[in-house]
C-alpha atoms as a PDB file:
ATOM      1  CA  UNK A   1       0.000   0.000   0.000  1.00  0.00           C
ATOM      2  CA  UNK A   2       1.362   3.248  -1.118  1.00  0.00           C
ATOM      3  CA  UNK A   3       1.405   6.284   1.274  1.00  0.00           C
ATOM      4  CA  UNK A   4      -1.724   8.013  -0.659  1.00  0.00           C
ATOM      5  CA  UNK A   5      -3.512   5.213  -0.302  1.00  0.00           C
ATOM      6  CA  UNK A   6      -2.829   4.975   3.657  1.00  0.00           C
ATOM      7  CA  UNK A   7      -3.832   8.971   4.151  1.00  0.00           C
ATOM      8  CA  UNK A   8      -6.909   8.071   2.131  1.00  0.00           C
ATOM      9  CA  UNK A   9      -7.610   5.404   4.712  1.00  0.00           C
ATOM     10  CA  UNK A  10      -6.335   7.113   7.441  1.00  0.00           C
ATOM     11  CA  UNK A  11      -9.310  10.466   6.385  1.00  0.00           C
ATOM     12  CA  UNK A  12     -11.903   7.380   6.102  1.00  0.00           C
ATOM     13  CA  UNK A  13     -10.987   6.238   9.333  1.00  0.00           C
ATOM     14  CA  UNK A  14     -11.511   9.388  10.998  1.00  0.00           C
ATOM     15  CA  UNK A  15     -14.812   9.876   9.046  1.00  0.00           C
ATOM     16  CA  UNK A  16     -15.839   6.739  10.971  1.00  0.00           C
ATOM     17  CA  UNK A  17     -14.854   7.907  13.976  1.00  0.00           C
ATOM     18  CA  UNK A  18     -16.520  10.648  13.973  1.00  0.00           C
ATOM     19  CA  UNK A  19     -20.010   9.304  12.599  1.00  0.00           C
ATOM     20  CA  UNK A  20     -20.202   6.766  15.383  1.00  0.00           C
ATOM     21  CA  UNK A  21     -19.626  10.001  17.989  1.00  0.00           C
ATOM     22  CA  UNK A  22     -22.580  11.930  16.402  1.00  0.00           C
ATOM     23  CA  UNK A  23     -25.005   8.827  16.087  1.00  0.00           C
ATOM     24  CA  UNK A  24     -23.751   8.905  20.291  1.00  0.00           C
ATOM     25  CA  UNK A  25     -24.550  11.824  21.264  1.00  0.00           C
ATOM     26  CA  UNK A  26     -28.085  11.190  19.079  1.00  0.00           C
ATOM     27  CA  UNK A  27     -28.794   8.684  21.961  1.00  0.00           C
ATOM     28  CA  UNK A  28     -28.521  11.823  25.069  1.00  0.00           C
ATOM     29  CA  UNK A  29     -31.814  11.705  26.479  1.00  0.00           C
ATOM     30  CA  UNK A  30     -33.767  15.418  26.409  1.00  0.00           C
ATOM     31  CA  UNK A  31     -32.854  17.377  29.016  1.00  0.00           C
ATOM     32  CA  UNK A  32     -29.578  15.479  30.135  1.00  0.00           C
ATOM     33  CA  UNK A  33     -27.177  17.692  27.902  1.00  0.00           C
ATOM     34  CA  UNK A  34     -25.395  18.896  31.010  1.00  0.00           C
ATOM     35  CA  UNK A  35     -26.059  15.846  33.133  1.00  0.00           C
ATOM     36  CA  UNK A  36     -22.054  14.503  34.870  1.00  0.00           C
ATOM     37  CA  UNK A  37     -21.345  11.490  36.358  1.00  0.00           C
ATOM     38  CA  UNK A  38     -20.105  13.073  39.203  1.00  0.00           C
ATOM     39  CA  UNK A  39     -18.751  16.583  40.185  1.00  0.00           C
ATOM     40  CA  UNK A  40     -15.591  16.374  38.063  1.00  0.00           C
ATOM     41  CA  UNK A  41     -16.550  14.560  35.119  1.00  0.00           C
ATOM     42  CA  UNK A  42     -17.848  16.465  32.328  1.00  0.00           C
ATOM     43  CA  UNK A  43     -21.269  16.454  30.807  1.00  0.00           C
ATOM     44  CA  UNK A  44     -22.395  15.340  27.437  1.00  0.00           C
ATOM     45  CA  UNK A  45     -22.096  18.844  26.039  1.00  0.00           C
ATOM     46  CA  UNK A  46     -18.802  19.766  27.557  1.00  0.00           C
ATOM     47  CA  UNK A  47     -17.326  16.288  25.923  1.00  0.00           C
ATOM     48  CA  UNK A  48     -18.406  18.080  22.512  1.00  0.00           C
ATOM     49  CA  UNK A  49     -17.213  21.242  23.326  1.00  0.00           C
ATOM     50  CA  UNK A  50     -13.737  19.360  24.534  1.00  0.00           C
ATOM     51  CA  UNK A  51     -13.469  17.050  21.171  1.00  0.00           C
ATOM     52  CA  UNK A  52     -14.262  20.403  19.222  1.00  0.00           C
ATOM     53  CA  UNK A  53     -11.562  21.881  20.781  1.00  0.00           C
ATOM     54  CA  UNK A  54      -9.169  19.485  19.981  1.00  0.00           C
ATOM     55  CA  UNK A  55     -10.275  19.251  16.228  1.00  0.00           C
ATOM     56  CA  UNK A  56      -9.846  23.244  16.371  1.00  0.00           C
ATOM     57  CA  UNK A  57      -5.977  22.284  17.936  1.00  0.00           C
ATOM     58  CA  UNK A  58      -5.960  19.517  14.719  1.00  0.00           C
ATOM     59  CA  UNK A  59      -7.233  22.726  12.641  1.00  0.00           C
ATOM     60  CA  UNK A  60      -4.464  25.150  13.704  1.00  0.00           C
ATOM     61  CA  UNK A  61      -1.077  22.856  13.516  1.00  0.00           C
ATOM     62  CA  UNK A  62      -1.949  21.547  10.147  1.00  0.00           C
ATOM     63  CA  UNK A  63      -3.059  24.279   7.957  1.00  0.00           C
ATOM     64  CA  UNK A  64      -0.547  27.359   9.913  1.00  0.00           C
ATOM     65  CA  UNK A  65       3.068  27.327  10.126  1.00  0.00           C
ATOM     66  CA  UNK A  66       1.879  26.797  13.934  1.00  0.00           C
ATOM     67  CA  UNK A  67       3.728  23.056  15.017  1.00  0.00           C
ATOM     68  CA  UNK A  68       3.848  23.475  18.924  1.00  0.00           C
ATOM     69  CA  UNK A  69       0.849  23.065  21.135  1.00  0.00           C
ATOM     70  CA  UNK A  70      -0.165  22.527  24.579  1.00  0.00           C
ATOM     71  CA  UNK A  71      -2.267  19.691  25.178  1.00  0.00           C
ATOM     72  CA  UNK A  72      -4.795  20.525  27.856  1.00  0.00           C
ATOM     73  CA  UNK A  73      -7.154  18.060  29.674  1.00  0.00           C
ATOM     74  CA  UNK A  74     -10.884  18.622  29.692  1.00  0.00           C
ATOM     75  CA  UNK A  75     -11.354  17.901  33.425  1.00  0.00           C
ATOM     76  CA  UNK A  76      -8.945  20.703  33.871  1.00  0.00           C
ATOM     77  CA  UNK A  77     -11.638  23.074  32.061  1.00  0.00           C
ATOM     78  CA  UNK A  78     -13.990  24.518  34.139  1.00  0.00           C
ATOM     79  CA  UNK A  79     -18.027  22.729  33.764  1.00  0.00           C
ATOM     80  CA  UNK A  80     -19.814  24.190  30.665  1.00  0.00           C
ATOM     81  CA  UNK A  81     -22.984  24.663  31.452  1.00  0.00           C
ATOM     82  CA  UNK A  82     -25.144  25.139  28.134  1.00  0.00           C
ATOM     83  CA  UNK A  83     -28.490  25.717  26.683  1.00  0.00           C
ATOM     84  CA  UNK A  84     -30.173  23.285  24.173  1.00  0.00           C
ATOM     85  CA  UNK A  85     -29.589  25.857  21.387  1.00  0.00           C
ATOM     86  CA  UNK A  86     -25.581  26.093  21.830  1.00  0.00           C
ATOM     87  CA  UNK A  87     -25.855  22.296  22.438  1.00  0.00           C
ATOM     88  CA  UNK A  88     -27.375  21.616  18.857  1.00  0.00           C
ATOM     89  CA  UNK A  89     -24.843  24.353  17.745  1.00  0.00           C
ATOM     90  CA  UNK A  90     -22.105  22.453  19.091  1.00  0.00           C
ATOM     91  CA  UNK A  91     -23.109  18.843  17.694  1.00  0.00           C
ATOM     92  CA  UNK A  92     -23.684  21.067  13.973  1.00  0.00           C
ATOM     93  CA  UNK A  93     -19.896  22.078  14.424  1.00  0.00           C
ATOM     94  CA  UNK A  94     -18.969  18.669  15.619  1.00  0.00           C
ATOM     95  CA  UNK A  95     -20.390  17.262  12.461  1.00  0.00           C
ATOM     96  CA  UNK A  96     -18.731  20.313   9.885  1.00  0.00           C
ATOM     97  CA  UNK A  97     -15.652  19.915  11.539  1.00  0.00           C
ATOM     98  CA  UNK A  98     -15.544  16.302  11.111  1.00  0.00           C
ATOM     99  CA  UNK A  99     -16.272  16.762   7.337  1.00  0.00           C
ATOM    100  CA  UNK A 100     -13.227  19.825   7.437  1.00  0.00           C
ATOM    101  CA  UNK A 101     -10.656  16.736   8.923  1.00  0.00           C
ATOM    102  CA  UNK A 102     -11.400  14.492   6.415  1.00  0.00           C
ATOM    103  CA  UNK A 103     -10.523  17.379   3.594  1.00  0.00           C
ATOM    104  CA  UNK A 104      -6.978  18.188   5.482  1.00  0.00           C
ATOM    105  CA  UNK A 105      -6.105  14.780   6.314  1.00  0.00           C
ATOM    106  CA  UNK A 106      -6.673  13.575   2.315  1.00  0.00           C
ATOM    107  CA  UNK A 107      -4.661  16.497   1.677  1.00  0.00           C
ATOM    108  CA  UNK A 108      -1.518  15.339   3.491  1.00  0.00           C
ATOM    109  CA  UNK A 109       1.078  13.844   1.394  1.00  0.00           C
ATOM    110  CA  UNK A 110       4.384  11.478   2.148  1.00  0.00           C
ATOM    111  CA  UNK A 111       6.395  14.733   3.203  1.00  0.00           C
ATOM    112  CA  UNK A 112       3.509  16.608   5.229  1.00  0.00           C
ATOM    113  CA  UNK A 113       2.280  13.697   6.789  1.00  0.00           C
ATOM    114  CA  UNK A 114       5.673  13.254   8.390  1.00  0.00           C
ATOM    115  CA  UNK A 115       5.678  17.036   9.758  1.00  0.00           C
ATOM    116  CA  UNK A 116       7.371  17.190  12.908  1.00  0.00           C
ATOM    117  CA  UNK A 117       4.969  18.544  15.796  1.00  0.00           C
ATOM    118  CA  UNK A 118       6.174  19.211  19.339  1.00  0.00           C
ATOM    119  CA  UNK A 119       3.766  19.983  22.782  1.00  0.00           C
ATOM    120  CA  UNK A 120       4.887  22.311  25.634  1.00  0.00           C
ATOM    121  CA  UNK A 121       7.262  19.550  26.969  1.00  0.00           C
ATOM    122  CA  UNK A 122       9.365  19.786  24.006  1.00  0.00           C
ATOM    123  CA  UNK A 123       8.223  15.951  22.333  1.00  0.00           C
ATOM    124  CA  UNK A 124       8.149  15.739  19.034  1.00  0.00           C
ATOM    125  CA  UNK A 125       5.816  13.691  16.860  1.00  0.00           C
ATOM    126  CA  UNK A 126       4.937  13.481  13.356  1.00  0.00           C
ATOM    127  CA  UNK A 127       1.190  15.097  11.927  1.00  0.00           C
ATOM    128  CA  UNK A 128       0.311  10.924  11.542  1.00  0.00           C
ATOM    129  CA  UNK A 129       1.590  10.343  15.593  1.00  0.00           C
ATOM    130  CA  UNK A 130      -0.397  13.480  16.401  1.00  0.00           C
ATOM    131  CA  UNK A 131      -3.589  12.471  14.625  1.00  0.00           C
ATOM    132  CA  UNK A 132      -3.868   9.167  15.798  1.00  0.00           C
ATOM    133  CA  UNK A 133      -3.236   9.666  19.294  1.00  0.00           C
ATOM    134  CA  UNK A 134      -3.854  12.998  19.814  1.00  0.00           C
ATOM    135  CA  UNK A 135      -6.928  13.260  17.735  1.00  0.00           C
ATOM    136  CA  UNK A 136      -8.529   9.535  16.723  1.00  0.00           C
ATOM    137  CA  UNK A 137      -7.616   7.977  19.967  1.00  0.00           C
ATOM    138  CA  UNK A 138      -8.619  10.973  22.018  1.00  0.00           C
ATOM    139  CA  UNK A 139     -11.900  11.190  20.427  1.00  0.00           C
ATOM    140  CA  UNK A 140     -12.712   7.369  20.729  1.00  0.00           C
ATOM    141  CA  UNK A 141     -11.187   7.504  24.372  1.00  0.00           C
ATOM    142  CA  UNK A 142     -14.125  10.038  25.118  1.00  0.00           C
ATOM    143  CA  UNK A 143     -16.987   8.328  23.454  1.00  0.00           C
ATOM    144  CA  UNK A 144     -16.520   5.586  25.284  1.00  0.00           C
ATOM    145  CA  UNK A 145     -17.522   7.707  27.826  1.00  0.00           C
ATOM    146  CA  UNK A 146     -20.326   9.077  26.055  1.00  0.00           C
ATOM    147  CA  UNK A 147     -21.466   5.421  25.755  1.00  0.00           C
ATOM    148  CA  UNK A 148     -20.881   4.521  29.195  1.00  0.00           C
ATOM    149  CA  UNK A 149     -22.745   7.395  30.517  1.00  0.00           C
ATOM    150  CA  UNK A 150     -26.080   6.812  28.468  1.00  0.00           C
ATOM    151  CA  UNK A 151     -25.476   3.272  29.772  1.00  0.00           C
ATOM    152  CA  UNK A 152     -25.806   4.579  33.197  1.00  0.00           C
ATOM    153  CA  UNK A 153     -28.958   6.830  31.979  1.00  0.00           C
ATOM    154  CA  UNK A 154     -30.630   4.027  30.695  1.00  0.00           C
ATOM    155  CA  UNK A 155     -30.268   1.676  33.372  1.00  0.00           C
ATOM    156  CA  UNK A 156     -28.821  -0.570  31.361  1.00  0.00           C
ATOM    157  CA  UNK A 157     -25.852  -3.317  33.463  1.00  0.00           C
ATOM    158  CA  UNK A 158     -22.868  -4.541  31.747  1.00  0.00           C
ATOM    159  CA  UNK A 159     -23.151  -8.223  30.791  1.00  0.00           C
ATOM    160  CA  UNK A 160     -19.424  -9.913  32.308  1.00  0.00           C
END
């Protein structure tokens, strides 16, 4: 497999990613946008907020001259607390932004794929290292959550 062919798959993957997230957050009962888990977990519509952020992050380093960044934790943000208009405003942006990282990631090629990125501890990755584990992992990482939450909504147990 030539390295086209890998970004192609790579911008596919992350369309997947990123449908199975929306059809998620399609599943938040009414009324439970800004429901936690407990006092330092985040709600459904900071997780949003916190995976737009990152795709904004994603945004910034690969179509600037921008290649440092500080990675920042959501439970380190203080709560958002949001209405069901700037909730449905967040999951359109979730859903334009996912279509925006599909463009720039089948846009990379062999040399900008390999771009060197660092974060505020000086550690270097390449635009592939950054986007699977800073973006792709990060976003799956939190819709597990997403899924585990609604799992506690629902009433639903885990089968062991």
């Amino acid at each position: 497999m030539d390295t086209k062919e890998c970004i192609e798959r790579l911008a596919e993957f992350s369309s997947e990613i990123r449908k199975i997230t929306l059809k998620r957050l399609e599943e938040v009962p009414e009324g439970f946008i800004n429901w936690r888990l407990n006092n330092t977990a985040m709600s459904f519509a900071h997780l949003v907020k916190h995976i737009i952020d990152v795709d904004e992050l994603f945004f910034s380093l690969s179509t600037t001259n921008k290649r440092t960044f500080k990675w920042e934790m959501g439970s380190e943000e203080p709560h958002l607390d949001v209405d069901e208009t700037i909730y449905k405003s967040l999951i359109k942006t979730l859903k334009s932004n996912g279509e925006k990282r599909n463009v720039i990631i089948s846009e990379f090629n062999a040399t900008t794929i390999n771009h060197l990125v660092r974060n505020e501890k000086e550690e270097e990755m390449t635009f592939w290292w950054f986007i699977m584990r800073k973006v792709l992992e990060h976003e799956t990482y939190h819709r597990g959550q997403i899924a585990a939450y609604l799992k506690v909504l629902k009433g639903e147990s885990s089968q062991l």
